[in-house]
Each structure stands twice: as structure tokens, then as C-alpha cells.
N, C-alpha and C. Protein backbone atom coordinates (compact mmCIF):
# COMPACT_ATOMS: atom_id res chain seq x y z
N UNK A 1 6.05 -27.65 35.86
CA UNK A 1 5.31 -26.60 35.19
C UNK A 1 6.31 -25.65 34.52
N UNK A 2 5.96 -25.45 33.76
CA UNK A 2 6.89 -24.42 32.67
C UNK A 2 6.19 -23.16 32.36
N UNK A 3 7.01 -22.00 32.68
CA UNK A 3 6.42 -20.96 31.52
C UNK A 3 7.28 -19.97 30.72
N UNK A 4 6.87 -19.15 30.47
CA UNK A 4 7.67 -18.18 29.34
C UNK A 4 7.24 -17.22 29.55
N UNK A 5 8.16 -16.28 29.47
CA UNK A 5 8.27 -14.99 29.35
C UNK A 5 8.34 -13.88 28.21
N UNK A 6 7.73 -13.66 26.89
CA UNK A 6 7.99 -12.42 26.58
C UNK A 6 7.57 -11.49 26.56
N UNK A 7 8.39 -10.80 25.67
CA UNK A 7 8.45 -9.21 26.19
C UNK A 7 8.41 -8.61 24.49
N UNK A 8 7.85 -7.79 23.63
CA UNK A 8 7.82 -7.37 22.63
C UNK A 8 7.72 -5.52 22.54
N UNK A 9 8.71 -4.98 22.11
CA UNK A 9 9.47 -3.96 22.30
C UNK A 9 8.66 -3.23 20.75
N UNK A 10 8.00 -2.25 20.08
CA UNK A 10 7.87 -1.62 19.04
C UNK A 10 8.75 -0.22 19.27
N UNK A 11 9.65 -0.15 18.06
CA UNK A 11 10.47 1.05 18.63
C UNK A 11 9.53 1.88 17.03
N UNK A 12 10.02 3.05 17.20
CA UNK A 12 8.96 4.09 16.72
C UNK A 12 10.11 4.07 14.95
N UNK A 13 10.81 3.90 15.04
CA UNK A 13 11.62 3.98 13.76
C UNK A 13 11.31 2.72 12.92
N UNK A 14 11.20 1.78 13.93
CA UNK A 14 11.46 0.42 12.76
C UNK A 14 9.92 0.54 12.99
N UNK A 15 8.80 0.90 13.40
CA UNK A 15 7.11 1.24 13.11
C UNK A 15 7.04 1.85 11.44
N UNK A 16 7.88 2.70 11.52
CA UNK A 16 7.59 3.57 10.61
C UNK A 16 8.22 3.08 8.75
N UNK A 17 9.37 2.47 9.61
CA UNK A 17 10.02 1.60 8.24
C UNK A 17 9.41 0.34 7.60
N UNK A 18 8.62 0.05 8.75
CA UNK A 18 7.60 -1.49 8.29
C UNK A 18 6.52 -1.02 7.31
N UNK A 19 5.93 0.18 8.03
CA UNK A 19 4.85 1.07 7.61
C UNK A 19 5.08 1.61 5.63
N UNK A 20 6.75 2.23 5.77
CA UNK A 20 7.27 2.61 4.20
C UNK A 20 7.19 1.43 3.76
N UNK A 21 7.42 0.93 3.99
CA UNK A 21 7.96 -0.75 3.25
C UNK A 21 6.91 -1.51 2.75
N UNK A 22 5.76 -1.67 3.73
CA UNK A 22 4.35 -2.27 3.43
C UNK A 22 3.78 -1.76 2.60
N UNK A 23 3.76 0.02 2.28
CA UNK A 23 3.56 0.87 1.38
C UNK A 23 3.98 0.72 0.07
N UNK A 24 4.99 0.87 -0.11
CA UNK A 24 5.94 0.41 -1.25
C UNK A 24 5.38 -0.76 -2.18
N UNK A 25 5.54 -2.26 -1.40
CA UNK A 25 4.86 -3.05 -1.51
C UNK A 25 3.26 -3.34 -2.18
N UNK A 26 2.39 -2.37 -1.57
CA UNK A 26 1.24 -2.21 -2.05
C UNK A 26 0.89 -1.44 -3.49
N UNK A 27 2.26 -0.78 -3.09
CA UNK A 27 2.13 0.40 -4.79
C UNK A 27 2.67 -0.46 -5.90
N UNK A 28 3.92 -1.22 -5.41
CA UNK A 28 3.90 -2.38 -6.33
C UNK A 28 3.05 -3.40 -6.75
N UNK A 29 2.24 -3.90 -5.80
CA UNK A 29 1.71 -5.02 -6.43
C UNK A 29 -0.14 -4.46 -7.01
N UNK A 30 0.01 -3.12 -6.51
CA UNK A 30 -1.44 -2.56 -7.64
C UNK A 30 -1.13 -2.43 -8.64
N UNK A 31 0.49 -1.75 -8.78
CA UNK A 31 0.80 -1.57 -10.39
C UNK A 31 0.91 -2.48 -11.21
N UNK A 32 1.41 -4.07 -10.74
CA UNK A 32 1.45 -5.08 -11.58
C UNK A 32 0.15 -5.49 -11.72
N UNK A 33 -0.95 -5.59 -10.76
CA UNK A 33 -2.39 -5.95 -10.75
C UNK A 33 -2.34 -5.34 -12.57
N UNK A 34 -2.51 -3.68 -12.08
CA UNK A 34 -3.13 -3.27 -13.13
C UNK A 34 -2.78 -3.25 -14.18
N UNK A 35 -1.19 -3.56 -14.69
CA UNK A 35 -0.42 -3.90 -15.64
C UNK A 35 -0.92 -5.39 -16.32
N UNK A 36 -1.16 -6.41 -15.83
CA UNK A 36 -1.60 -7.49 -16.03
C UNK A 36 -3.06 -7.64 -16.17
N UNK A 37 -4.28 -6.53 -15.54
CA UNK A 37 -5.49 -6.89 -16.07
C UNK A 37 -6.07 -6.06 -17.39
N UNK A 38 -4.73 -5.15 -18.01
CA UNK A 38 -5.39 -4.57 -19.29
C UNK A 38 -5.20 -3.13 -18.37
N UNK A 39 -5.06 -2.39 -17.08
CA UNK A 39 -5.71 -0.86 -17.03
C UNK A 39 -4.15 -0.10 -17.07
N UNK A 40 -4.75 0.67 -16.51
CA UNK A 40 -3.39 2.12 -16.81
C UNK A 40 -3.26 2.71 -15.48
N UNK A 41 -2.08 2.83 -15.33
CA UNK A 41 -2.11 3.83 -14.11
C UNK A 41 -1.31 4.94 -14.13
N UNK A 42 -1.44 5.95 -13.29
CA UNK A 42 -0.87 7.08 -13.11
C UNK A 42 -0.66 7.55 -12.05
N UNK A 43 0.34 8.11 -12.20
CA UNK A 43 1.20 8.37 -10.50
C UNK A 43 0.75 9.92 -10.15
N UNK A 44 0.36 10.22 -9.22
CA UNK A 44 -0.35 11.50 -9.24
C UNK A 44 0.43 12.34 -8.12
N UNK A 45 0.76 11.64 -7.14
CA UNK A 45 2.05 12.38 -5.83
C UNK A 45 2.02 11.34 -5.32
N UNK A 46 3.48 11.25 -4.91
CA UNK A 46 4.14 10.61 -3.71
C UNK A 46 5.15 11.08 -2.88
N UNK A 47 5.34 10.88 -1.32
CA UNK A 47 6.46 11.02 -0.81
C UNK A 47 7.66 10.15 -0.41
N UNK A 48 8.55 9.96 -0.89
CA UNK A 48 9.30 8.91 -0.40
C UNK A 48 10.00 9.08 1.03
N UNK A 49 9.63 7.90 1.63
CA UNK A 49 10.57 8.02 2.96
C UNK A 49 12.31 7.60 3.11
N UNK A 50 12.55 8.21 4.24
CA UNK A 50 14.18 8.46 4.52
C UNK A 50 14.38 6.94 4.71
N UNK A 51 13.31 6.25 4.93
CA UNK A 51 14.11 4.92 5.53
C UNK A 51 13.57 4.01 4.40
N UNK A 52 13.09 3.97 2.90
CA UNK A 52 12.86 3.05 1.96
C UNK A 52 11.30 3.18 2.05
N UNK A 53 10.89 2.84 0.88
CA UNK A 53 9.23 2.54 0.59
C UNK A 53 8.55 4.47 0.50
N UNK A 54 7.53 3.98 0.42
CA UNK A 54 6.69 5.64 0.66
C UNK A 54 6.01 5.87 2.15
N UNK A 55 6.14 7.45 2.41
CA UNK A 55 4.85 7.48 3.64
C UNK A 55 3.76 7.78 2.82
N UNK A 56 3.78 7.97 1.58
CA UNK A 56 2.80 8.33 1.13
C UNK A 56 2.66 8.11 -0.41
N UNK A 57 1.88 7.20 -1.20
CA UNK A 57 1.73 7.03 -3.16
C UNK A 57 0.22 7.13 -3.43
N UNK A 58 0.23 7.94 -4.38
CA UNK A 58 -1.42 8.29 -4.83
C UNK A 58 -1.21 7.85 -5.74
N UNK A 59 -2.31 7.49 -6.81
CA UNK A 59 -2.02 6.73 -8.29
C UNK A 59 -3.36 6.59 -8.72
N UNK A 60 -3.87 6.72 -10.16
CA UNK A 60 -5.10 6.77 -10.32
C UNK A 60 -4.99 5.31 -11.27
N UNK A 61 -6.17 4.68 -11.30
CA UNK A 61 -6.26 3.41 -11.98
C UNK A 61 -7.20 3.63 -13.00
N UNK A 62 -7.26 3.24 -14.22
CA UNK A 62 -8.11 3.62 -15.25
C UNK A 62 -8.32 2.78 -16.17
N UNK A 63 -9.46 2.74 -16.95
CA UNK A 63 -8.95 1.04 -18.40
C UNK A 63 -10.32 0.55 -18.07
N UNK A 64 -10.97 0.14 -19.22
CA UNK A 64 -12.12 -0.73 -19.64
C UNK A 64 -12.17 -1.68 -18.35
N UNK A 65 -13.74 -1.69 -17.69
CA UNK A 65 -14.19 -2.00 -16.42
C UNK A 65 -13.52 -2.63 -14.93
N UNK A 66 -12.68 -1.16 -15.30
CA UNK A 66 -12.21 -0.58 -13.48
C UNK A 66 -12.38 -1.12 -12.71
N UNK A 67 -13.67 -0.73 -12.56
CA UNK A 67 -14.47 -0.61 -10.90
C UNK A 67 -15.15 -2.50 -10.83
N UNK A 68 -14.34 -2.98 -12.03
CA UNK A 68 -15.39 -4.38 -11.93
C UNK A 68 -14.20 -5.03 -11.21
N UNK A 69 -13.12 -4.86 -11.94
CA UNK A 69 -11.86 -5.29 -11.81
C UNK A 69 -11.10 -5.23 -10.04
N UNK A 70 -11.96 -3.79 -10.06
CA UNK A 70 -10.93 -3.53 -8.22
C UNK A 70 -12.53 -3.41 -7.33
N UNK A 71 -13.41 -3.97 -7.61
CA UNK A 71 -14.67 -3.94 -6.84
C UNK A 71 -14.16 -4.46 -5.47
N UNK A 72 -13.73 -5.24 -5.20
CA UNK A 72 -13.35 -5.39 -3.73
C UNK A 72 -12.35 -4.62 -3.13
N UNK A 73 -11.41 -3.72 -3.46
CA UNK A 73 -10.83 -2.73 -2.71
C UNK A 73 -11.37 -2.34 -2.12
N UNK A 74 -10.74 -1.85 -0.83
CA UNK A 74 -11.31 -0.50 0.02
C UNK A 74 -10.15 -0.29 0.75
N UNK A 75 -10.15 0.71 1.68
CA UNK A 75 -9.38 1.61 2.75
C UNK A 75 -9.18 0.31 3.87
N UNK A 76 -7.76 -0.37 3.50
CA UNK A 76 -7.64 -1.04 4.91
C UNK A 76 -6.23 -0.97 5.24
N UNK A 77 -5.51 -0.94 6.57
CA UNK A 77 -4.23 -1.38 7.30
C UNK A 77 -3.73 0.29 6.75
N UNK A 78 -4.56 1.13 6.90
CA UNK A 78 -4.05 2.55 6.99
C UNK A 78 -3.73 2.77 5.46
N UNK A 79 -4.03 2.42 4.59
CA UNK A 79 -3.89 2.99 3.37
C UNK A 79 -5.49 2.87 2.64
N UNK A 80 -5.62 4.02 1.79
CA UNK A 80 -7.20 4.56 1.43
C UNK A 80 -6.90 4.42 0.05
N UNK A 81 -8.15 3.72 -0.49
CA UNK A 81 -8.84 3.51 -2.01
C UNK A 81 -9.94 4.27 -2.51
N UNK A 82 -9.81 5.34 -3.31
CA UNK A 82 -10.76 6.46 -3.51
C UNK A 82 -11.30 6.57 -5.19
N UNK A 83 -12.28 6.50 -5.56
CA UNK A 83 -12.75 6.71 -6.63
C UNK A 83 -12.19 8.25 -7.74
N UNK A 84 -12.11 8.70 -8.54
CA UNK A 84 -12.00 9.79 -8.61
C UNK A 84 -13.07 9.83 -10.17
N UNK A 85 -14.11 10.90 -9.83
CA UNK A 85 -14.97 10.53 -11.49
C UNK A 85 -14.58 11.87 -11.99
């Protein structure tokens, strides 16, 4: 009989750097979304973090049928998708 043991350790720094990083990531690949389906975007505030990526990118998305285009967005894995009229 065999077994295994692990053990998985989250340290609070590299939480937070996965967290910038995943962020980052997401702000990138909305901007190319929206670069590639015709819309516009605009950067409205962000904070950049000490360890790479953002804790925080707001950005407004705009351009001939939007809301058709990002109809399946919503608020998931801790980052929020908000209308603004």
C-alpha cells in the first residue's frame, strides 16, 4: 500500500503577486478583445502593485454594440464588470 503526503503552503506575498499578475493579464486581454472587435477603451484609474500587474484597473469599454459584444461578462475570480450609462 502506498501513500502520499502533501502539504500546500499559500504565503500571503506570492497570494497577492498571483492576484497583480492575474489582474494585469485580464486588463490585457480586454484591451486586445476590444482592440480587435472594433470598440474603444479608456483607462479611467489604476493602481499598480509593488510586486508587477495591478491591485487595481478600471477602464471603460465603448464602440457600436458593446453590450452585445461583452454580454457574457460579469464580476468573477474577484474582479467586477460594471456598466456605466
Amino acid at each position: 500500500m502506498q501513500t502520499a503526503t502533501r502539504s500546500w503552503k499559500s504565503e500571503p506575498e506570492r497570494a497577492e503577486a498571483k492576484r497583480a499578475i492575474f489582474a494585469a493579464d485580464l486588463y490585457r486581454m480586454y484591451h486586445r478583445y476590444a482592440e480587435s472587435a472594433g470598440l474603444k477603451t479608456e483607462d479611467l484609474e489604476s493602481s499598480p502593485s509593488e510586486l508587477g500587474g495591478f491591485k487595481e484597473a478600471i477602464f471603460r469599454v465603448s464602440g457600436e454594440s458593446v453590450f452585445r459584444k461583452l454580454r457574457y461578462e460579469s464580476g468573477v475570480s474577484s474582479c467586477a464588470a460594471r456598466a456605466c450609462h
